[in-house]
Protein backbone atom coordinates (compact mmCIF):
# COMPACT_ATOMS: atom_id res chain seq x y z
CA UNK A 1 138.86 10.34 -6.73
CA UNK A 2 141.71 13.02 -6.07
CA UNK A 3 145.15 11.50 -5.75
CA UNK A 4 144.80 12.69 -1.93
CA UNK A 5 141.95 10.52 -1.84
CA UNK A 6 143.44 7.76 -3.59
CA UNK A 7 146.56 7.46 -0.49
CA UNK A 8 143.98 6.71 1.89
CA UNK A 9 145.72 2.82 1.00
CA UNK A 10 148.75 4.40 2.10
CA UNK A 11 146.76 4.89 6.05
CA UNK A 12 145.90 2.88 8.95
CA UNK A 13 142.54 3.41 7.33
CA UNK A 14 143.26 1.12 3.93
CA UNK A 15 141.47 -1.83 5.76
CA UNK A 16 138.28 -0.03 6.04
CA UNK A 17 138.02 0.89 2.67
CA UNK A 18 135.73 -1.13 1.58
CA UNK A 19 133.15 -1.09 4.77
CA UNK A 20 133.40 3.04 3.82
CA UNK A 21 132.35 2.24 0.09
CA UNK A 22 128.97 0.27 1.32
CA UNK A 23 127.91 3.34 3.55
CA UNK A 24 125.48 5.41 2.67
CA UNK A 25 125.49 9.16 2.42
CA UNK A 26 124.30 10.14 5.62
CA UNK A 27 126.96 7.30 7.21
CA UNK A 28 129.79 8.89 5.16
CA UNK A 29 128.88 12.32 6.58
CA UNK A 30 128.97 10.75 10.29
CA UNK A 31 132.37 9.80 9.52
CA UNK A 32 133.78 12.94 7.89
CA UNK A 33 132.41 15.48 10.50
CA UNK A 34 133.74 13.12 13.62
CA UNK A 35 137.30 12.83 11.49
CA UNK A 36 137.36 16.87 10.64
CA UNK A 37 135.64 17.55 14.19
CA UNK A 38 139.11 15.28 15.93
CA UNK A 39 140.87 17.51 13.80
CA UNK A 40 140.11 21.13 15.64
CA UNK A 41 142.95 22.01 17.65
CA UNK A 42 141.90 23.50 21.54
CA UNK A 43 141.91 27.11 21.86
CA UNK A 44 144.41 28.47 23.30
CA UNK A 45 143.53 30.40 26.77
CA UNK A 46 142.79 34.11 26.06
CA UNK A 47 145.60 36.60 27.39
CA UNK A 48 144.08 38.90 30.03
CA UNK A 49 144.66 42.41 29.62
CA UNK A 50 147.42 44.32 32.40
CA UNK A 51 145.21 46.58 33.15
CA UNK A 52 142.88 43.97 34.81
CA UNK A 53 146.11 42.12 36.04
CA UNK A 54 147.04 45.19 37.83
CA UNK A 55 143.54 45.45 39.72
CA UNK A 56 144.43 41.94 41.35
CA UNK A 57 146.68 43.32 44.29
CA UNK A 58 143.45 45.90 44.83
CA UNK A 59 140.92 43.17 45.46
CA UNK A 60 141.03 40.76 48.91
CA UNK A 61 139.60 37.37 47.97
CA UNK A 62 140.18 34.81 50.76
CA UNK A 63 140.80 30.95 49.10
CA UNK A 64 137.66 30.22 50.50
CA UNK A 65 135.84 32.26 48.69
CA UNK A 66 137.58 31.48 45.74
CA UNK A 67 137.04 27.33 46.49
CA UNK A 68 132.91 28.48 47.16
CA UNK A 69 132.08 30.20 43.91
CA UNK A 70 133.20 27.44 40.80
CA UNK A 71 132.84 31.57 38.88
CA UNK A 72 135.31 32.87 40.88
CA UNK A 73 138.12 30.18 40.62
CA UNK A 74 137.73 30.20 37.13
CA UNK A 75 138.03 34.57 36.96
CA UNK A 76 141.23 34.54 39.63
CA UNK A 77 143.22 31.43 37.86
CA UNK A 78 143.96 33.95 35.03
């Protein structure tokens, strides 16, 4: 075991230590993909080009259309 590895007694973890040596492969796997999975930060929103900010004033969309079509909302929020 890498020294890393080894300061896993040094974690909130350190109790489980032993429950984590009786698992099987497969179990072990559960637990590493949900740990590196909690570990993926969110994207961050994608910057939307001016030249489609600038066609925004060209375009009249009424809120109510907007608050009908869950497509729309999401296009003018950007």
């Amino acid at each position: 075991m890498t020294t890393l590895a080894q300061r896993i007694k040094e974690t909130p973890m350190a109790p489980y230590m032993s429950l984590l040596q009786g698992m099987t492969l497969e179990q072990k796997q559960i637990v590493v993909t949900f740990i590196t999975e909690s570990m993926v930060e969110p994207k961050a929103k994608r910057e939307v080009p001016l030249a489609f900010k600038r066609l925004r004033g060209m375009v009249n969309i009424t809120d109510e259309e907007i608050a009908q079509d869950k497509h729309l909302a999401h296009i003018m929020e950007r």
